[in-house]
C-alpha atoms as a PDB file:
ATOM      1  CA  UNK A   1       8.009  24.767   0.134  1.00  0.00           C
ATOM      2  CA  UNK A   2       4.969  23.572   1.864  1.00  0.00           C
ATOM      3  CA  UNK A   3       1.233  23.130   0.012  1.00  0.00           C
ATOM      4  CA  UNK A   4      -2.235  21.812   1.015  1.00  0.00           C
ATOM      5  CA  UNK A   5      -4.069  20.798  -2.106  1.00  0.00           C
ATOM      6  CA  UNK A   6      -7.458  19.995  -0.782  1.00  0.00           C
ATOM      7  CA  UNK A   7      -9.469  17.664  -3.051  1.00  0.00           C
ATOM      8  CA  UNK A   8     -13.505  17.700  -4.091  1.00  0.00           C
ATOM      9  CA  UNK A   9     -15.520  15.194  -6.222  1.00  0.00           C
ATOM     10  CA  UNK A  10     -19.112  16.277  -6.347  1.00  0.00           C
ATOM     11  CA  UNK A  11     -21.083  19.506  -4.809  1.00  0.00           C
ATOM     12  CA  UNK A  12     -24.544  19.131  -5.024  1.00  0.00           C
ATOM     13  CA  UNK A  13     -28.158  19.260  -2.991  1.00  0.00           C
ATOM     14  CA  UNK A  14     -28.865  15.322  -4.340  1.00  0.00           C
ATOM     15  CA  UNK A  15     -27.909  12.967  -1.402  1.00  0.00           C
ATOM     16  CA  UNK A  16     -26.347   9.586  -1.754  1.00  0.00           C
ATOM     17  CA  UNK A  17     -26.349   7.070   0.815  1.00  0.00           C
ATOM     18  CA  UNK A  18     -23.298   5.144  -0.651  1.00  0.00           C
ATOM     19  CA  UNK A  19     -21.010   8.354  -1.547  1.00  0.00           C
ATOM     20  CA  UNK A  20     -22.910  11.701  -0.739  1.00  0.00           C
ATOM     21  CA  UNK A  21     -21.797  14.712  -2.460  1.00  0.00           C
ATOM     22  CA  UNK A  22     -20.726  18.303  -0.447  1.00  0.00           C
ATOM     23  CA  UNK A  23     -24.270  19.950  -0.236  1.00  0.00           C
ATOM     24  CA  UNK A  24     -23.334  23.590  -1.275  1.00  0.00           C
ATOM     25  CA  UNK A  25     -23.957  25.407   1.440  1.00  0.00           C
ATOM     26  CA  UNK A  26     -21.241  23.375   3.163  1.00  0.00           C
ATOM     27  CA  UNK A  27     -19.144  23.924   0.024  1.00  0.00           C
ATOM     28  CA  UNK A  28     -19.727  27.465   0.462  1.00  0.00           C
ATOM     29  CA  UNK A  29     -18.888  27.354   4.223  1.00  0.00           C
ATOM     30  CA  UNK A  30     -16.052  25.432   3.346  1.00  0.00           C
ATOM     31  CA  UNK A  31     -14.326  28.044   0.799  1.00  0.00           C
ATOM     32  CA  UNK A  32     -15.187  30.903   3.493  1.00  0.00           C
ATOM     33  CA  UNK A  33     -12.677  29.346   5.687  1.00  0.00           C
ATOM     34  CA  UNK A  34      -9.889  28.041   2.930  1.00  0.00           C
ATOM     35  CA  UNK A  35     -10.140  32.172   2.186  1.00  0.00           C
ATOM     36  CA  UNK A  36      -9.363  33.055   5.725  1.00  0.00           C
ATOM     37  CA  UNK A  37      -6.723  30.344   6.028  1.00  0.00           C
ATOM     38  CA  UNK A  38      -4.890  30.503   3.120  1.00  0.00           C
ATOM     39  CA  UNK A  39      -3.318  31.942  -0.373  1.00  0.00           C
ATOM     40  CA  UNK A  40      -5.311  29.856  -3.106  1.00  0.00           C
ATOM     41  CA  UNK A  41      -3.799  29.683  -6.442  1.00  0.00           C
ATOM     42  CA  UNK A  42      -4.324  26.497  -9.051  1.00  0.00           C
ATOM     43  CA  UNK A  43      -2.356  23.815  -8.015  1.00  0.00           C
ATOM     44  CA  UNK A  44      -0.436  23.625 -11.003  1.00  0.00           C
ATOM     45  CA  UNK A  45       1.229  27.035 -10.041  1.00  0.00           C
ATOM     46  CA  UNK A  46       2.359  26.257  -6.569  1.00  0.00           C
ATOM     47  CA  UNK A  47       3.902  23.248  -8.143  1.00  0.00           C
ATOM     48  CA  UNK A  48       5.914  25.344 -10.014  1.00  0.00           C
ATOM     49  CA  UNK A  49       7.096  27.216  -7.942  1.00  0.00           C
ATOM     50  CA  UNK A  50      10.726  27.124  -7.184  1.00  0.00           C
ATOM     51  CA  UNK A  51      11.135  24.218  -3.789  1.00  0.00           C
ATOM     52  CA  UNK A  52      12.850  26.727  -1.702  1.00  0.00           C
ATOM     53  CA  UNK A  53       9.883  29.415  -1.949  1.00  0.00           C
ATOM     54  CA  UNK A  54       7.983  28.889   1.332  1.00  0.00           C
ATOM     55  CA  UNK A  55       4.677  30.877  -0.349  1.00  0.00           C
ATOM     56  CA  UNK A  56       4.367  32.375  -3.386  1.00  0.00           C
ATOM     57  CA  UNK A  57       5.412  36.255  -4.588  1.00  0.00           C
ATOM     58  CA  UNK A  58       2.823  38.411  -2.636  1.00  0.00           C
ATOM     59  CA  UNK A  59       1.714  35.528  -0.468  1.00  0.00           C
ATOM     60  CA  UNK A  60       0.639  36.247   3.553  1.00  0.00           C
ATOM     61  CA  UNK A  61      -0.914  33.229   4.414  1.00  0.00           C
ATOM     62  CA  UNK A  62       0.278  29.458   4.091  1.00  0.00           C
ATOM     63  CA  UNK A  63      -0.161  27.926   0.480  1.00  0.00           C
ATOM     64  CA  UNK A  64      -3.132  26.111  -0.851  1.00  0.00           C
ATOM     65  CA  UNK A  65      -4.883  25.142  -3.999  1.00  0.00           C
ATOM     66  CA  UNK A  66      -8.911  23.196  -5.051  1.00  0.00           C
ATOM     67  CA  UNK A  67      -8.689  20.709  -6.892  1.00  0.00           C
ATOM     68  CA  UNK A  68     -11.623  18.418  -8.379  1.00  0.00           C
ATOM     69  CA  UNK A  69     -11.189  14.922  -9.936  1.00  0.00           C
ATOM     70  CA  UNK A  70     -14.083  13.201 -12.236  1.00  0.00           C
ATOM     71  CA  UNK A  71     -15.535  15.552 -14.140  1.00  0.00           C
ATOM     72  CA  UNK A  72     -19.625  15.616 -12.871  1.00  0.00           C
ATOM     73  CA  UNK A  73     -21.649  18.086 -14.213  1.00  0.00           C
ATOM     74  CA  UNK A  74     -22.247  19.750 -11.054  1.00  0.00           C
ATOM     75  CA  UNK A  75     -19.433  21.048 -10.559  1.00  0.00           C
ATOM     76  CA  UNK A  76     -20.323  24.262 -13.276  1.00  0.00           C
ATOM     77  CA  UNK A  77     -24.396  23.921 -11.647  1.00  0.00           C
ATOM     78  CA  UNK A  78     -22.725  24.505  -7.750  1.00  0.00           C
ATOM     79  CA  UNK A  79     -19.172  24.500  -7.410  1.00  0.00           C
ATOM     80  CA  UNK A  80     -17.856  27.125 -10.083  1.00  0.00           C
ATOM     81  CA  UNK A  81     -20.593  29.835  -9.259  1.00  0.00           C
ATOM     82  CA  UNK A  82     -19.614  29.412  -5.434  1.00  0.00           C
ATOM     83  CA  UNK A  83     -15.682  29.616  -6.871  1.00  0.00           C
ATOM     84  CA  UNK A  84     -16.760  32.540  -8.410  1.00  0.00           C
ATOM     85  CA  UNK A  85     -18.003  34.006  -5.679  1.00  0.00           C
ATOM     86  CA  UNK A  86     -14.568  34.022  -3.302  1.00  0.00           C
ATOM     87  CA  UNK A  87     -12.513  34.355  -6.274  1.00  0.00           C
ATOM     88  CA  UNK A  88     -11.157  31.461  -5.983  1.00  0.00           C
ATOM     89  CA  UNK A  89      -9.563  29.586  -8.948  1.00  0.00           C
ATOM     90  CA  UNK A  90      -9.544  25.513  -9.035  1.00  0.00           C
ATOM     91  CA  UNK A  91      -8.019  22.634 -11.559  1.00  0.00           C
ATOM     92  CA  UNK A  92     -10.362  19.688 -12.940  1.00  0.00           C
ATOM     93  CA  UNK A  93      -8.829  16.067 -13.662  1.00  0.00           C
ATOM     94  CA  UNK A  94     -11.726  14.614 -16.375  1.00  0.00           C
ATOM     95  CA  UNK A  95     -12.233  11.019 -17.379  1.00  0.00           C
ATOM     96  CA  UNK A  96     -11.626  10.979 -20.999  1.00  0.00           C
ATOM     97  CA  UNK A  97     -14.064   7.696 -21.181  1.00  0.00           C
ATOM     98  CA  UNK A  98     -16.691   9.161 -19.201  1.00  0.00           C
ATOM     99  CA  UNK A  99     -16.536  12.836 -21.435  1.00  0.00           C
ATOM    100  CA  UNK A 100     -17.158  10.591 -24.246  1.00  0.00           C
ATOM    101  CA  UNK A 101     -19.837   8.268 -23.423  1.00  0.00           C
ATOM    102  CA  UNK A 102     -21.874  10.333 -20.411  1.00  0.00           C
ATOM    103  CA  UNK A 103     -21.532   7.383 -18.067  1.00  0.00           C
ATOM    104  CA  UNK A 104     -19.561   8.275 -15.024  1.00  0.00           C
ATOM    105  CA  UNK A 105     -16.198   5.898 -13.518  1.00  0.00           C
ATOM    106  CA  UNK A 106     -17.346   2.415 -12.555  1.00  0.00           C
ATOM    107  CA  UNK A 107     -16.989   3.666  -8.724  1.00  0.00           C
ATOM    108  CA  UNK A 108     -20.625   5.443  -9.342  1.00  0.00           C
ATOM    109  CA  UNK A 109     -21.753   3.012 -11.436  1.00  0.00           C
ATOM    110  CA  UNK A 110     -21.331   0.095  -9.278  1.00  0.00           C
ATOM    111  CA  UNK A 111     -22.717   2.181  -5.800  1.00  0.00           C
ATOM    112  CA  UNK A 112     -25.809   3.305  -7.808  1.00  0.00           C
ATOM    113  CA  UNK A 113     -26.365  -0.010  -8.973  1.00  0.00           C
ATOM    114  CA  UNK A 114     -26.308  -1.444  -5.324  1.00  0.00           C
ATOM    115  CA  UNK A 115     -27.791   1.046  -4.073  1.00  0.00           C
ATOM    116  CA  UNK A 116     -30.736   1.496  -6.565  1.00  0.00           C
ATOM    117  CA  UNK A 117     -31.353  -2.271  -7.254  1.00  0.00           C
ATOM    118  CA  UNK A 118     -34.692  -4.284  -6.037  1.00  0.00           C
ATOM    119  CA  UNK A 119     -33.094  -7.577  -6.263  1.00  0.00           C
ATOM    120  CA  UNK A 120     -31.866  -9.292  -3.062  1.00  0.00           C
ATOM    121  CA  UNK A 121     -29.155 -11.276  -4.162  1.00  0.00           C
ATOM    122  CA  UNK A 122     -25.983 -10.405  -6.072  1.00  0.00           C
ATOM    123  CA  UNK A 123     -25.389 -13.011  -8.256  1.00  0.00           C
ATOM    124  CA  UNK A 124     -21.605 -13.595  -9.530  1.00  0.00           C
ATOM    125  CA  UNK A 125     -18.671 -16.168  -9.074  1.00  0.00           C
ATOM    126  CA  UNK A 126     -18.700 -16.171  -5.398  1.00  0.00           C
ATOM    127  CA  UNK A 127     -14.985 -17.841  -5.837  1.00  0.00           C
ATOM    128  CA  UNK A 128     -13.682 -14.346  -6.522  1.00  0.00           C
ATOM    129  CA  UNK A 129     -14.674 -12.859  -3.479  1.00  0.00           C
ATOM    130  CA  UNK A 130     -13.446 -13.182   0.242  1.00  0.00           C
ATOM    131  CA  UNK A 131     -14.883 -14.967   2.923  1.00  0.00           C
ATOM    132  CA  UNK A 132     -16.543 -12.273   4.431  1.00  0.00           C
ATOM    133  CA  UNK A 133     -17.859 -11.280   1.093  1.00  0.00           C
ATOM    134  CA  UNK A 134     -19.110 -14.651   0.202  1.00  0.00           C
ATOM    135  CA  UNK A 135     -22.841 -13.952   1.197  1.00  0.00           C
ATOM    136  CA  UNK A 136     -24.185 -12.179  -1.615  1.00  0.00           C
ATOM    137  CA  UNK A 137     -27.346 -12.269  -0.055  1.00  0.00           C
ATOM    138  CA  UNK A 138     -29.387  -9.221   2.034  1.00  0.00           C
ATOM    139  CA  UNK A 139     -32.417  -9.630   3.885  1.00  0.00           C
ATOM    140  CA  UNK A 140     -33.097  -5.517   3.462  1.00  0.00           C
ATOM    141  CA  UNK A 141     -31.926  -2.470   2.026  1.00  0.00           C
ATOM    142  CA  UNK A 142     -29.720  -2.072   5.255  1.00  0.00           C
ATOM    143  CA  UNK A 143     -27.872  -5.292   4.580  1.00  0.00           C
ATOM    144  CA  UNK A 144     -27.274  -4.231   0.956  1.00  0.00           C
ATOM    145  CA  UNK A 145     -25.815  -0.830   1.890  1.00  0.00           C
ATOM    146  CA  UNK A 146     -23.541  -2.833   4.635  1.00  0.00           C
ATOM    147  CA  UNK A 147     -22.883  -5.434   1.932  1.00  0.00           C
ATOM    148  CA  UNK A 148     -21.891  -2.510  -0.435  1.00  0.00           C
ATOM    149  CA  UNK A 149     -19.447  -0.865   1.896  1.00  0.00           C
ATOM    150  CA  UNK A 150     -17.274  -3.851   2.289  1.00  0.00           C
ATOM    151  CA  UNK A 151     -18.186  -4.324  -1.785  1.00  0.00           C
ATOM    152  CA  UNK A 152     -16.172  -1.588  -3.328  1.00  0.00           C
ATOM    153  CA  UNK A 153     -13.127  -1.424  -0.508  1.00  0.00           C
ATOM    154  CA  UNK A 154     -12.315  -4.966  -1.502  1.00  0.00           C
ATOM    155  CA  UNK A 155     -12.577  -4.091  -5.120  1.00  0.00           C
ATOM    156  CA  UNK A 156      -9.720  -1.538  -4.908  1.00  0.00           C
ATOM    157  CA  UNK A 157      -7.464  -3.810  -3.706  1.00  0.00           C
ATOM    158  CA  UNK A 158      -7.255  -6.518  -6.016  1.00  0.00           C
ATOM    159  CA  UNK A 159      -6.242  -6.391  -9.727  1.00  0.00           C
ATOM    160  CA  UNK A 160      -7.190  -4.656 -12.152  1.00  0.00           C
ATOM    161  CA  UNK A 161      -8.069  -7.516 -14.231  1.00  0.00           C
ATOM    162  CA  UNK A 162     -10.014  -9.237 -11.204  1.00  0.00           C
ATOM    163  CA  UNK A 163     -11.873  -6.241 -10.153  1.00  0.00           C
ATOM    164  CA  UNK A 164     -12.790  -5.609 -14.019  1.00  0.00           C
ATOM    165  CA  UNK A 165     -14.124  -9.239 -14.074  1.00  0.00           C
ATOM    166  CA  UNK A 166     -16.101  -8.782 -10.926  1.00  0.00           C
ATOM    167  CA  UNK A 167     -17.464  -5.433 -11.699  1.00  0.00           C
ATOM    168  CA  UNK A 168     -18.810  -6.429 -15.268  1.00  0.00           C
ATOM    169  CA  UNK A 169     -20.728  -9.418 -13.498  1.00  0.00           C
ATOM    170  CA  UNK A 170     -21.731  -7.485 -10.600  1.00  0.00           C
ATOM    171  CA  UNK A 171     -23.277  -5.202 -13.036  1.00  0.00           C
ATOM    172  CA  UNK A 172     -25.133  -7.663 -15.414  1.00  0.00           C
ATOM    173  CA  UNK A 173     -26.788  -9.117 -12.262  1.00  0.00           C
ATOM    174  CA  UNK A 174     -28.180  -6.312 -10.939  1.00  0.00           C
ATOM    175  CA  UNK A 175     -29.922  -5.736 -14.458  1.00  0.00           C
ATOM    176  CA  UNK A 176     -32.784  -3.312 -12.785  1.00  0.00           C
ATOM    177  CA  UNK A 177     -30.784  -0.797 -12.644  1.00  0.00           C
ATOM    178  CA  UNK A 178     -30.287   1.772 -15.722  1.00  0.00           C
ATOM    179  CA  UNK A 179     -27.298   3.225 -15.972  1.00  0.00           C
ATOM    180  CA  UNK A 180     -26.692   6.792 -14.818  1.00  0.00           C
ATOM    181  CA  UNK A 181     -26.935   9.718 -17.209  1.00  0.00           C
ATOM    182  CA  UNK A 182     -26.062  12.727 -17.744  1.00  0.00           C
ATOM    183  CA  UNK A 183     -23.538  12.961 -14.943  1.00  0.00           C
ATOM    184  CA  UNK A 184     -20.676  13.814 -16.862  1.00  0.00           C
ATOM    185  CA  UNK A 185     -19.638  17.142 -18.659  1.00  0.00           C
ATOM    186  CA  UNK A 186     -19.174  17.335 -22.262  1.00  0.00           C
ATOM    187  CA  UNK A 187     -15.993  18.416 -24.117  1.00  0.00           C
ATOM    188  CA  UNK A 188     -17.826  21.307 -24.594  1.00  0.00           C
ATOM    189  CA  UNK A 189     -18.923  21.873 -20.853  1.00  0.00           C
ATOM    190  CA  UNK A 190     -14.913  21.152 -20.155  1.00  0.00           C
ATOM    191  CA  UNK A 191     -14.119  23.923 -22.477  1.00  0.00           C
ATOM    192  CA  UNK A 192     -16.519  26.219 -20.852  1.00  0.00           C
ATOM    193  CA  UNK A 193     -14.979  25.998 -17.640  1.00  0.00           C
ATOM    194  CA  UNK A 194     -11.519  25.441 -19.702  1.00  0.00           C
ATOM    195  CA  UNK A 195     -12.861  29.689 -20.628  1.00  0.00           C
ATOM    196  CA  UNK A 196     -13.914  30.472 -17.562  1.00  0.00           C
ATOM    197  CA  UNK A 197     -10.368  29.888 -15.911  1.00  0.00           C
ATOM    198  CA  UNK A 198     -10.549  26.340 -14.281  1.00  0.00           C
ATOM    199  CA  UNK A 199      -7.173  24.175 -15.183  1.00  0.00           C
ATOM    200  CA  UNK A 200      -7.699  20.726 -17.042  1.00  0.00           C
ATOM    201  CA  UNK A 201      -6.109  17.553 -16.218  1.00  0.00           C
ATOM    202  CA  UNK A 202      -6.095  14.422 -16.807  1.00  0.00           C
ATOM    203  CA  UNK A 203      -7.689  11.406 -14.333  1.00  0.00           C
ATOM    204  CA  UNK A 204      -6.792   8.723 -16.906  1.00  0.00           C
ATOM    205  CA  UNK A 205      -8.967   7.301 -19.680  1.00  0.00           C
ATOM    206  CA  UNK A 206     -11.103   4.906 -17.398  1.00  0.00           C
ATOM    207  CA  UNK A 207     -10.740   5.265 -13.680  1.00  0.00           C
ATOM    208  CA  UNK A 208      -8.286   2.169 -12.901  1.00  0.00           C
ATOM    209  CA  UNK A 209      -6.252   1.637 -10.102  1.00  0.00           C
ATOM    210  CA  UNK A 210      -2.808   2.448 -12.195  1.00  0.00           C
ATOM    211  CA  UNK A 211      -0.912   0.227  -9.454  1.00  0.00           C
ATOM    212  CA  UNK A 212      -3.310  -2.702  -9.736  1.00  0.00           C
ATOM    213  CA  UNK A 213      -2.881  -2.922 -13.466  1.00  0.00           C
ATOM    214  CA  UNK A 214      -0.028  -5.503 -14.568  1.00  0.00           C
ATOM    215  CA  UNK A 215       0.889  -4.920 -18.025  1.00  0.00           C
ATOM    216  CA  UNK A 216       3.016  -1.572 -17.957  1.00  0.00           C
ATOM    217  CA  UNK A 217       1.300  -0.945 -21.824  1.00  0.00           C
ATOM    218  CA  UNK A 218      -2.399  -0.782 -20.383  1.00  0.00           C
ATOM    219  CA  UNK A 219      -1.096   1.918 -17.832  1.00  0.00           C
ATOM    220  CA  UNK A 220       0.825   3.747 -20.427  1.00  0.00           C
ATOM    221  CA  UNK A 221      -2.804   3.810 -22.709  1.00  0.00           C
ATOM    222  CA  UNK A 222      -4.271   5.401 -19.486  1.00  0.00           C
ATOM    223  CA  UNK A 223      -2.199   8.112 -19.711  1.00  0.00           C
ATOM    224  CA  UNK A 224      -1.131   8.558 -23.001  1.00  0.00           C
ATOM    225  CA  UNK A 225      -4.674   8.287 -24.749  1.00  0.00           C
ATOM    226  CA  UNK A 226      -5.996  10.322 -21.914  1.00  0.00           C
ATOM    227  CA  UNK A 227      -3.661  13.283 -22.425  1.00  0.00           C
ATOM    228  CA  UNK A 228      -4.295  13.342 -26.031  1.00  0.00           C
ATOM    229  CA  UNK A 229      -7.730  13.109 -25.662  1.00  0.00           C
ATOM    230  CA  UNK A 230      -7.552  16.461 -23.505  1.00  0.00           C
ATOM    231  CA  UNK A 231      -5.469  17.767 -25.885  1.00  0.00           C
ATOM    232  CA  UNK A 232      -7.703  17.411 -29.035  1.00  0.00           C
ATOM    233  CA  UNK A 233     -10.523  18.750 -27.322  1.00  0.00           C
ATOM    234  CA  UNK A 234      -8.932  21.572 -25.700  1.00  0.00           C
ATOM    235  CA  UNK A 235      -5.775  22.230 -27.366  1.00  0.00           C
ATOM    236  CA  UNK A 236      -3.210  21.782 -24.446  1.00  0.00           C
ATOM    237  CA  UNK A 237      -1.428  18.845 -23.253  1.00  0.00           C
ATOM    238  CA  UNK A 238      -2.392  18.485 -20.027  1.00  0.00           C
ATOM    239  CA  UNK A 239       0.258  19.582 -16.956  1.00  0.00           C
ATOM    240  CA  UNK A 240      -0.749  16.943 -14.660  1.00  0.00           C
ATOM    241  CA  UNK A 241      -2.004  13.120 -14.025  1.00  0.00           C
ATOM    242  CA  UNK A 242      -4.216  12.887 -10.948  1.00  0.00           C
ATOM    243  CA  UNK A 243      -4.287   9.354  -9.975  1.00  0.00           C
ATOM    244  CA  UNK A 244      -7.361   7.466  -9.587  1.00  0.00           C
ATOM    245  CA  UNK A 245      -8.259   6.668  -6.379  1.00  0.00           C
ATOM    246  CA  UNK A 246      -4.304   8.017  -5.279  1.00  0.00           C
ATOM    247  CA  UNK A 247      -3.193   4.469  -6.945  1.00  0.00           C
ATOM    248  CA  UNK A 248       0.456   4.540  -8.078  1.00  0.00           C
ATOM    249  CA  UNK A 249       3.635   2.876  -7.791  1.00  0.00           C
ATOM    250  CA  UNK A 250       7.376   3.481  -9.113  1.00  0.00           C
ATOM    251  CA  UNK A 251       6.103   2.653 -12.588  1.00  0.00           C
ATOM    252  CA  UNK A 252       3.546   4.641 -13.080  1.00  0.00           C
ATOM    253  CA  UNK A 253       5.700   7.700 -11.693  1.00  0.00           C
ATOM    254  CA  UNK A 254       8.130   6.813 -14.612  1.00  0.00           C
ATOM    255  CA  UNK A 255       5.492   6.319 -17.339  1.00  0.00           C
ATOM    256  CA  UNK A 256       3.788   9.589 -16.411  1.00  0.00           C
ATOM    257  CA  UNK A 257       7.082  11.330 -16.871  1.00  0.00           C
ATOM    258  CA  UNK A 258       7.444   9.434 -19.947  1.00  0.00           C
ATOM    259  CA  UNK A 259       4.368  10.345 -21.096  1.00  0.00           C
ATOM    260  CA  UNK A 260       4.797  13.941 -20.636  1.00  0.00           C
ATOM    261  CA  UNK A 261       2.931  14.967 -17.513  1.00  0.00           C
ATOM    262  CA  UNK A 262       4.773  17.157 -15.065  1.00  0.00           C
ATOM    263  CA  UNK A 263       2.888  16.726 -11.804  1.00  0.00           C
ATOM    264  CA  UNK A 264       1.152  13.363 -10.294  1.00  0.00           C
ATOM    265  CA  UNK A 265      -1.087  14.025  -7.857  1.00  0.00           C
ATOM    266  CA  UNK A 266      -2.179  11.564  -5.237  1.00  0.00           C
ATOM    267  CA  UNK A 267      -4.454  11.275  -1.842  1.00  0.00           C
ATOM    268  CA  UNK A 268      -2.118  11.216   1.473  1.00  0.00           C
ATOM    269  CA  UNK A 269      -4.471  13.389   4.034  1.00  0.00           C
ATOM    270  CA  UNK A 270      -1.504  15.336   4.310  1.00  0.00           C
ATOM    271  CA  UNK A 271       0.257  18.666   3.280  1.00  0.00           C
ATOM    272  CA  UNK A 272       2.744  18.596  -0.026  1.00  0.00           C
ATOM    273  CA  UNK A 273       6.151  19.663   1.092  1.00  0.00           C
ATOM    274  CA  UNK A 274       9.265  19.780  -1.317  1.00  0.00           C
ATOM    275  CA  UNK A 275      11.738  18.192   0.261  1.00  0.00           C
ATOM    276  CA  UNK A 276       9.751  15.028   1.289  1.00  0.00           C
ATOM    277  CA  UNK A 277       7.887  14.119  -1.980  1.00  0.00           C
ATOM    278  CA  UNK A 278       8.784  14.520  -5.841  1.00  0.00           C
ATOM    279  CA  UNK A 279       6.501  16.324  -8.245  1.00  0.00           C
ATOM    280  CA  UNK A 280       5.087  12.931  -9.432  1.00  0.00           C
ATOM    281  CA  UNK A 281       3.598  11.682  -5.475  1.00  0.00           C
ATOM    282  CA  UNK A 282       1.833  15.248  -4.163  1.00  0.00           C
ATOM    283  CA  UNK A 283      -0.188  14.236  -1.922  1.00  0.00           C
ATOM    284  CA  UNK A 284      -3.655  15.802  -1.562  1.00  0.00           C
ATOM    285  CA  UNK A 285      -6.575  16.471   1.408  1.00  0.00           C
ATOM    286  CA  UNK A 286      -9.965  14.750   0.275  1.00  0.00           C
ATOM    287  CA  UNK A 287     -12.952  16.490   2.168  1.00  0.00           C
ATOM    288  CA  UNK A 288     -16.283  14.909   2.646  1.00  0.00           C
ATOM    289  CA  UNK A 289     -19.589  15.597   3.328  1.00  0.00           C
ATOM    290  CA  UNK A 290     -18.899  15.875   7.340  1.00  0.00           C
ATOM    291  CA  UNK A 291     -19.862  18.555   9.823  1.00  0.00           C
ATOM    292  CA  UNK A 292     -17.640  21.440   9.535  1.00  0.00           C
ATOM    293  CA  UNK A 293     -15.571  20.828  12.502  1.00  0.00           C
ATOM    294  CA  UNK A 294     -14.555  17.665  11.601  1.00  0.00           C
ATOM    295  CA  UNK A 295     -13.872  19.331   8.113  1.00  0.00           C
ATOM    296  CA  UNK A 296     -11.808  22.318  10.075  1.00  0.00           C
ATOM    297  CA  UNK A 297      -9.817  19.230  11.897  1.00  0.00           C
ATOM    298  CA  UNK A 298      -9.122  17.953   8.559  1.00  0.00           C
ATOM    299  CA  UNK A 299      -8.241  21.020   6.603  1.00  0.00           C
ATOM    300  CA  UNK A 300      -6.079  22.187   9.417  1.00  0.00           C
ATOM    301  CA  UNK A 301      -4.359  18.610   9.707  1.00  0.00           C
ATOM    302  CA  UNK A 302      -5.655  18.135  13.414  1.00  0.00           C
ATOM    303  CA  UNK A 303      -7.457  14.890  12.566  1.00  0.00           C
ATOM    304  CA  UNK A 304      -4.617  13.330  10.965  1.00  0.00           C
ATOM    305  CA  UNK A 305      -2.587  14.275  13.921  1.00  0.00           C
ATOM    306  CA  UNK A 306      -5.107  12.729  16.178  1.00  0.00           C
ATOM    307  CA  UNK A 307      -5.314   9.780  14.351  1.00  0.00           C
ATOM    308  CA  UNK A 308      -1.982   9.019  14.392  1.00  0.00           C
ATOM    309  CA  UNK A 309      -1.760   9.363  18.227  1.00  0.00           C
ATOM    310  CA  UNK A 310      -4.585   6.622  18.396  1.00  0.00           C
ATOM    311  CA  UNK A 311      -2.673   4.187  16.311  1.00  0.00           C
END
């Protein structure tokens, strides 16, 4: 059985230059064509589905599903009325932290502090940083945003513990900048959309990189706290663990089974099929804020295929 579970963060008209959402008329545009392309159910359905099914009972088309990770707000200002209006169902993995305090993951935290600040140096332990990384320094805002797109690649590759240290300083330096609000939905908000017929997941209780985090008890609090969380607030254990940042490893496969999840969903630009990965490593399609060609190539798996050639 083959699957493309195409993944979303943010739809909205507010433009970012460090991580810019979908504006919704390119959401919009982009659902047209999922429609025409595919059968869209929630992901959690195809993924039950017996392996040997190539498409689902009643199916024509090749299978899909929409899935979101974060839990913004926007997402019930933009994306569910657009749902709505294909028909089109779609699962949300929340971050239990960020439904309870209104701040979103560190991710948006750190680019909105880097990208909002008036200072001109970053000031932290330069010792914790690369060579190339080592010049905290930018001339104007041009530097910064260059500075900031080497920032947060290097930060999700080291450990958890590390990037946790450098994050917390990185923050406290660039003191100028209040924290976001009001990003986040409420348990409330989740239960609206809970109503309205979008699936909940989990996307752990903070954000981490599950595979950068040593102690095997910290990533079993990620998911265990996390699914209870989503429990108490909604009153079902959640199906599935969507992996922040597609982060995982052998042991966090085994601790999500342990915990009680029964799908783990990563980020592989590339179509789920049965018989090459287990319920626990699905890999999803992110889609950006592109033009819609390059978003056809994508959806379609041209671009991957194109890529690889290159290589």
């Amino acid at each position: 059985m083959k699957a493309s579970i195409f993944l979303f963060h943010r739809v909205s008209p507010q433009r970012d230059k460090l991580w810019d959402p979908l504006s919704p008329e390119r959401f919009d545009e982009i659902l047209k064509y999922l429609k025409s392309k595919f059968e869209i159910y929630h992901a959690e359905k195809i993924l039950s589905l017996t392996p040997t099914l190539s498409k689902a009972e009643g199916a024509k088309k090749p299978l899909a599903a929409i899935v979101f990770d974060d839990g913004y707000k926007d997402y019930i200002e933009y994306s569910l009325p657009l749902l709505k209006k294909h028909n089109l169902p779609s699962s949300m993995y929340v971050v239990t932290s960020s439904v309870e305090s209104g701040s979103p993951p560190w991710t948006y935290v750190l680019d909105n502090a880097l990208a909002n600040t008036k200072k001109s140096k970053l000031d932290i332990d330069i010792s914790l940083l690369p060579a190339e990384l080592k010049n905290t320094s930018w001339k104007n805002g041009s530097d910064k945003i260059a500075f900031a797109k080497k920032f947060k690649p290097y930060l999700k590759k080291i450990s958890d513990a590390k990037r946790r240290t450098i994050f917390e300083q990185t923050i406290r330096s660039l003191n100028d900048v209040e924290a976001p609000q009001n990003l986040m939905m409420s348990w409330n908000e989740i239960n609206q959309i809970k109503v309205a017929g979008t699936v909940i997941g989990s996307h752990t209780v903070s954000h981490p990189l599950l595979s950068k985090i040593e102690n095997e008890k910290e990533i079993e609090n990620e998911l265990s706290l996390s699914a209870e969380k989503i429990k108490e607030h909604t009153g079902d254990f959640p199906l599935t663990i969507s992996y922040p940042i597609g982060s995982f490893d052998e042991r966090v496969k085994k601790i999500a089974v342990k915990t009680g999840y029964k799908f783990g969903l990563a980020v592989d630009q590339k179509e789920y099929e049965s018989v090459k990965h287990d319920l626990f490593e699905v890999p999803r399609i992110e889609l950006y804020n592109e033009p819609l060609l390059k978003t056809k190539l994508r959806i379609n798996g041209t671009l991957e295929k194109i890529k690889k050639v290159l290589r």
